[in-house]
Protein backbone atom coordinates (compact mmCIF):
# COMPACT_ATOMS: atom_id res chain seq x y z
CA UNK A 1 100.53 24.19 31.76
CA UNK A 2 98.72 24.58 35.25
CA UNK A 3 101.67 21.76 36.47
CA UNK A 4 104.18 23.49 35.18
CA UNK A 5 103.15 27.18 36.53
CA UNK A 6 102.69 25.08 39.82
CA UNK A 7 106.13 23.48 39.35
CA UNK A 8 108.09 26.88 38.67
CA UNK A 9 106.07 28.87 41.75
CA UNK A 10 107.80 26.18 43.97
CA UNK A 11 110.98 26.49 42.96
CA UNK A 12 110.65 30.41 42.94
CA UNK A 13 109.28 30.17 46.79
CA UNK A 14 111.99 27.76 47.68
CA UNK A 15 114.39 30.10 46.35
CA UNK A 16 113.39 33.20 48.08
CA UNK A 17 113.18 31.46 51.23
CA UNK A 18 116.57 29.90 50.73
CA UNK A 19 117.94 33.41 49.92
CA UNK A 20 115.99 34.83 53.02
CA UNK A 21 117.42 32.12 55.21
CA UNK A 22 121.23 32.90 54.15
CA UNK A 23 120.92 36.55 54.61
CA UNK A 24 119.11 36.24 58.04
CA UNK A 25 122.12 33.75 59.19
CA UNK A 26 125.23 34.47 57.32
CA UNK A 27 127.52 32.01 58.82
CA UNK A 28 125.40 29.43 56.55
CA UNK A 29 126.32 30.86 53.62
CA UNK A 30 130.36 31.12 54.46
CA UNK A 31 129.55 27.26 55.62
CA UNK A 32 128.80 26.29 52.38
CA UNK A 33 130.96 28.45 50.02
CA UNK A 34 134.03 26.92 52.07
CA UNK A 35 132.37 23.36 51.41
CA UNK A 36 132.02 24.25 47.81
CA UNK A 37 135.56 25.39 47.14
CA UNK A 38 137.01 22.55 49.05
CA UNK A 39 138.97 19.81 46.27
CA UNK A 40 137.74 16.73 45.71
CA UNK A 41 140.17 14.26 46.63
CA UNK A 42 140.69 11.46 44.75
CA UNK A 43 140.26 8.00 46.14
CA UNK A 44 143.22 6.26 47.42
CA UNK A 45 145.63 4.05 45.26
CA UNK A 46 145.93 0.62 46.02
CA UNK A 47 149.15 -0.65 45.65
CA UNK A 48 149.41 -4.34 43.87
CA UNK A 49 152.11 -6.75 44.38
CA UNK A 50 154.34 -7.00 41.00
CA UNK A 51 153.76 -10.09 39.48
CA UNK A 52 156.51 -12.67 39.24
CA UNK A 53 156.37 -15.75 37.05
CA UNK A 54 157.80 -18.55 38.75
CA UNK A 55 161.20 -20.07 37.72
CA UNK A 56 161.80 -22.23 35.07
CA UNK A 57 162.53 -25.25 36.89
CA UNK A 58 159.63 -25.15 39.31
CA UNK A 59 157.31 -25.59 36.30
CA UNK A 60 159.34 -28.89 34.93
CA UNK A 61 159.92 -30.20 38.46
CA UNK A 62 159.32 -34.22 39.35
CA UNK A 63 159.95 -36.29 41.42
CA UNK A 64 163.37 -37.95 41.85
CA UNK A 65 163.04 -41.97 41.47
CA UNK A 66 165.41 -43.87 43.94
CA UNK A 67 169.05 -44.12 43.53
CA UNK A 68 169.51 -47.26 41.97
CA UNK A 69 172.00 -49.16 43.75
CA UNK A 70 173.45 -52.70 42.76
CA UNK A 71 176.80 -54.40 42.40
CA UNK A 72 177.20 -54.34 38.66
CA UNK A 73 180.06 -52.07 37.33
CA UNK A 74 178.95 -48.97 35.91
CA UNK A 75 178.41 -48.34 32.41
CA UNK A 76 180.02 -45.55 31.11
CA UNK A 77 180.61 -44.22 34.30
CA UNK A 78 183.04 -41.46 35.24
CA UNK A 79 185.32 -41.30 38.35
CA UNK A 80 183.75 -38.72 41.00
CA UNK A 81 185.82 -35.53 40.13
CA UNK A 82 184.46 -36.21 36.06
CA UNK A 83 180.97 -37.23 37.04
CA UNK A 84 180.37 -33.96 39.06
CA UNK A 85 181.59 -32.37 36.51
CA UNK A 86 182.51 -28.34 38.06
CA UNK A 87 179.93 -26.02 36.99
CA UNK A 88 182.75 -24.18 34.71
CA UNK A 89 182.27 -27.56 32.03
CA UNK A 90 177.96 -27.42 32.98
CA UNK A 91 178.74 -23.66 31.47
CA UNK A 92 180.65 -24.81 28.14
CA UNK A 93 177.70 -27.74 27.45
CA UNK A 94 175.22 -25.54 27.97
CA UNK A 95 176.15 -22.60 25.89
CA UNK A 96 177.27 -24.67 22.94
CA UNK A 97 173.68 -26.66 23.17
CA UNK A 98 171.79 -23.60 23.35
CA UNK A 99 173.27 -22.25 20.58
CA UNK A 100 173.35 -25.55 18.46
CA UNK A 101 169.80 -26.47 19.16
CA UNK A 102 168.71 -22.49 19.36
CA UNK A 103 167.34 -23.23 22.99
CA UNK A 104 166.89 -20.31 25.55
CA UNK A 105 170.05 -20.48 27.72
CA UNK A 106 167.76 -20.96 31.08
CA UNK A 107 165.98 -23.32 29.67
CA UNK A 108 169.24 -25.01 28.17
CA UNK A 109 170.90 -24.59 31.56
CA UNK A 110 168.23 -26.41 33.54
CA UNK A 111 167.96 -29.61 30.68
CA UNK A 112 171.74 -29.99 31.09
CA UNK A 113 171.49 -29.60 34.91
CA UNK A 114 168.78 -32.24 35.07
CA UNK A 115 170.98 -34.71 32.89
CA UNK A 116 174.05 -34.34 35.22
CA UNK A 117 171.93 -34.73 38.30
CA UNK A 118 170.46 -37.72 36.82
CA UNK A 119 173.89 -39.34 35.34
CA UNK A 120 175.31 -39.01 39.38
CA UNK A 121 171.84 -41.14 40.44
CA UNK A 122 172.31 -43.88 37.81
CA UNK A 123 175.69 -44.25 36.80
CA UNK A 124 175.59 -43.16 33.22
CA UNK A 125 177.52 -40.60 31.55
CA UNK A 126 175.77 -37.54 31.14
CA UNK A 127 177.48 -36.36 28.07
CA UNK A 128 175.67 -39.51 26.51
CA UNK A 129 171.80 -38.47 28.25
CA UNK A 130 172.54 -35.21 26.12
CA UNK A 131 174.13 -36.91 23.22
CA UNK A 132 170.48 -39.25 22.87
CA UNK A 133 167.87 -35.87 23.69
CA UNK A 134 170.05 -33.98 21.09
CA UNK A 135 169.55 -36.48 18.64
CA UNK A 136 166.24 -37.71 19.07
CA UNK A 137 164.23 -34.50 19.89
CA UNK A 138 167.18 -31.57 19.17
CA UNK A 139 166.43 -31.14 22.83
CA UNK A 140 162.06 -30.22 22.32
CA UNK A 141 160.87 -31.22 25.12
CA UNK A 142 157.23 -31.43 23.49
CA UNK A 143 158.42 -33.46 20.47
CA UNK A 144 156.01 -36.59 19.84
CA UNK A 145 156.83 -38.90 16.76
CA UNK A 146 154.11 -40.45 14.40
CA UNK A 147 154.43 -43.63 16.84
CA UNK A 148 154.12 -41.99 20.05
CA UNK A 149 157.52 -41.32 21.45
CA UNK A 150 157.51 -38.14 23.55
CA UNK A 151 159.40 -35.62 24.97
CA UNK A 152 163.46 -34.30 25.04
CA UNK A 153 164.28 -38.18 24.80
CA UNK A 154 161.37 -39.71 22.83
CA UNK A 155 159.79 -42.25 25.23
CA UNK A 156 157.26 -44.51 23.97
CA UNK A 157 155.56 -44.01 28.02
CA UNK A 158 152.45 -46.26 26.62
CA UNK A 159 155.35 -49.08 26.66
CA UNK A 160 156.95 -47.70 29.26
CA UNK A 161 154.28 -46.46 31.32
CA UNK A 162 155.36 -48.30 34.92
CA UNK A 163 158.39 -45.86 34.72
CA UNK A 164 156.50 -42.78 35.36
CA UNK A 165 153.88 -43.99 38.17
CA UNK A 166 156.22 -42.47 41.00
CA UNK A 167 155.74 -39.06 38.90
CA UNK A 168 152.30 -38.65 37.81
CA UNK A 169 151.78 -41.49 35.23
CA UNK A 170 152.39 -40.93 31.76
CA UNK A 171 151.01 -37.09 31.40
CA UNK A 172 154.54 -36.59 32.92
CA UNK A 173 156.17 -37.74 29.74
CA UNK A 174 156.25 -34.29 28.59
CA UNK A 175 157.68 -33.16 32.04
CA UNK A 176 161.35 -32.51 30.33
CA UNK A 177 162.64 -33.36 34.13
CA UNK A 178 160.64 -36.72 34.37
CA UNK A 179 161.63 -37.79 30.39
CA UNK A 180 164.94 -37.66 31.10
CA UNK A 181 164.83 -39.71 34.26
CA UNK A 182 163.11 -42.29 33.01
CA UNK A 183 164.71 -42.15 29.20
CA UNK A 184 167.86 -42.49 31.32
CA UNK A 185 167.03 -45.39 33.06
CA UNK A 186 165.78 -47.04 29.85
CA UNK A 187 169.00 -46.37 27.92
CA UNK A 188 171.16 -47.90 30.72
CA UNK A 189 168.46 -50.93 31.17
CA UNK A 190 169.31 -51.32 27.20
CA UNK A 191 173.13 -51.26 27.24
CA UNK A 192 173.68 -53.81 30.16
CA UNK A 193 171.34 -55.78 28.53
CA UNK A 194 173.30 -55.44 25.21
CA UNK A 195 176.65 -55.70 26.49
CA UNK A 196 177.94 -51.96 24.78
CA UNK A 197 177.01 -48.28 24.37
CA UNK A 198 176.23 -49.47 20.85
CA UNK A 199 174.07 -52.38 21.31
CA UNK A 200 172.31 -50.45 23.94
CA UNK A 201 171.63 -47.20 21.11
CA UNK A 202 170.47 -49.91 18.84
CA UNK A 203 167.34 -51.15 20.90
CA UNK A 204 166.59 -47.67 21.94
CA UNK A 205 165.94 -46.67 18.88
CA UNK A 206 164.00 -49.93 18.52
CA UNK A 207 166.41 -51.45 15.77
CA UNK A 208 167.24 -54.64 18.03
CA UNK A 209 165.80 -57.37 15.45
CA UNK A 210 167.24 -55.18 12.67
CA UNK A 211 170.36 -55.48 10.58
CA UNK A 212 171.04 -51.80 10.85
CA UNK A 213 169.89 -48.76 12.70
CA UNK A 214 170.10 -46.85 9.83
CA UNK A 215 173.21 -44.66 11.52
CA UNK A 216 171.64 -43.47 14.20
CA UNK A 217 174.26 -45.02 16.69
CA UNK A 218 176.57 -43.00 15.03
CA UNK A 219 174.74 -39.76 14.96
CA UNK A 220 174.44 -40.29 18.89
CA UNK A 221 178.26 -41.18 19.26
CA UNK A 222 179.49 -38.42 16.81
CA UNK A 223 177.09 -35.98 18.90
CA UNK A 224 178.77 -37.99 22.29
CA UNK A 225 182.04 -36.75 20.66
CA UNK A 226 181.70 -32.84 20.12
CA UNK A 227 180.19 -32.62 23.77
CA UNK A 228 183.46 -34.45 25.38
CA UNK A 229 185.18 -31.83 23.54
CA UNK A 230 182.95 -28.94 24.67
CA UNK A 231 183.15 -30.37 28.22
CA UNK A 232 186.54 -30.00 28.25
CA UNK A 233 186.59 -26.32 26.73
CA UNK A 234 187.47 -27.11 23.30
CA UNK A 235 185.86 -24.86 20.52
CA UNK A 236 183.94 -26.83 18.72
CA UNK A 237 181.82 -25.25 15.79
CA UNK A 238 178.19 -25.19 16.99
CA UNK A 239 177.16 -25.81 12.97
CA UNK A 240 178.06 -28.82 11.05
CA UNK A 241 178.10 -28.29 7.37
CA UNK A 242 177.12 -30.96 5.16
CA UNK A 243 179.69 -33.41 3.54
CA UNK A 244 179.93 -32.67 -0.27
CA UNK A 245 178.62 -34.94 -2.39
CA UNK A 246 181.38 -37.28 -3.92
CA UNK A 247 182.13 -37.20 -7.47
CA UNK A 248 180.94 -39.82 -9.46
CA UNK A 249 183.05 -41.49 -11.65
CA UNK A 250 181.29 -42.11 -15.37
CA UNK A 251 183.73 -43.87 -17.41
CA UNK A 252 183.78 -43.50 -21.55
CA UNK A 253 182.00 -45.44 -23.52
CA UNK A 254 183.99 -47.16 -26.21
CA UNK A 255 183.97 -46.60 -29.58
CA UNK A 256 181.58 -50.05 -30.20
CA UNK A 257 179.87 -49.40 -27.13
CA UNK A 258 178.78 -46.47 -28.92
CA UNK A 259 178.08 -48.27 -32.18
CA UNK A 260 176.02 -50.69 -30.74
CA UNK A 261 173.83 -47.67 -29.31
């Protein structure tokens, strides 16, 4: 209690001597009502740079392998005007494989770019490079099968793995611009060696020292097909509906047939 009594006479003396003090010098008190009543001003925005995500094809860039140049004919090859194809038939590919495959039409756009670019380096039709991702990945480019083929065009990079040292090793097998270098240059070292587009679908599907590759040649040259047509601005349905089922024929039983039942 004595503390407190102490505490409270302060306080009262301070007061009376602060009250004494602003009526003996009044400018004091007009000093501080005017600093009183002033705003507080909030602190300053800083402005921040939007943020931008960076374009599609500088997250799937590699780099390009050497042109490959030799003396051997080309394989599948077009002439110069086909080969560079005008961006008007890039256009057609594009939006009939992104709306086939249900791919994002950048995304699309830059796979089909990539496989153009690629075809002019190696001397391979590009309609075919699309034909093979559509077919063995329906253009994923982070499709892996049970036996470790990867990417948009299902490169088995453990076999393959001296293919990719110029663009990282084999973590850029899932780099949709390195896959389809190298699963380029794998399906044309495959169809010299076989002598046709055919032969050459056959060991890339690793069928070689089978009969039969169990139609998938033709599933890559039907697909081949529908994207010459695209190419060339035919409308071609981006759905396929499935063949019906044939009838089958049961013939009558005959009347001892039956008997002997």
């Amino acid at each position: 209690m004595t503390t407190m009594q102490h505490t409270l006479t302060f306080f009262g003396v301070s007061a009376l001597a602060m009250m004494a003090l602003l009526y003996l010098r009044p400018e004091l008190a007009h000093e501080a009502s005017q600093l009183l009543a002033q705003p507080v001003k909030p602190a300053p925005l800083v402005a921040r740079a939007p943020v931008q995500a960076p374009a599609l094809s500088a997250l799937m860039t590699a780099p390009a392998p050497a042109v490959l140049v030799d003396n051997q004919p080309p394989i599948l090859a077009l002439d110069d005007k086909a080969i560079k194809a005008n961006r008007k038939q890039q256009e057609f590919v594009t939006t009939w494989l992104s709306k086939r495959y249900r791919v994002a039409g950048d995304a699309a756009d830059m796979l089909v770019s990539t496989a153009y670019s690629t075809a002019r380096e190696i001397k391979l039709d590009p309609l075919l490079i699309l034909a093979v991702m559509a077919i063995e990945s329906g253009l994923n480019p982070f499709a892996e099968s049970p036996v470790g083929a990867q990417g948009l065009m299902q490169v088995m990079s453990k076999i393959h793995h001296e293919k990719f040292q110029d663009m990282g090793g084999t973590r850029a097998a899932l780099n949709p611009v390195a896959n389809i270098r190298v699963g380029s240059l794998i399906l044309k070292e495959y169809v010299k060696r076989g002598g046709s587009v055919e032969a050459g679908l056959k060991t890339y599907v690793g069928a070689a020292a089978f009969e039969t590759d169990q139609g998938y040649g033709s599933r890559v040259m039907n697909e081949y097909q529908k994207l010459k047509l695209v190419a060339s601005g035919k409308k071609v349905p981006t759905f396929t509906s499935p063949a019906a089922p044939k009838p089958v024929m049961v013939e009558k039983a005959s009347q001892e047939q039956i008997a002997g039942l």
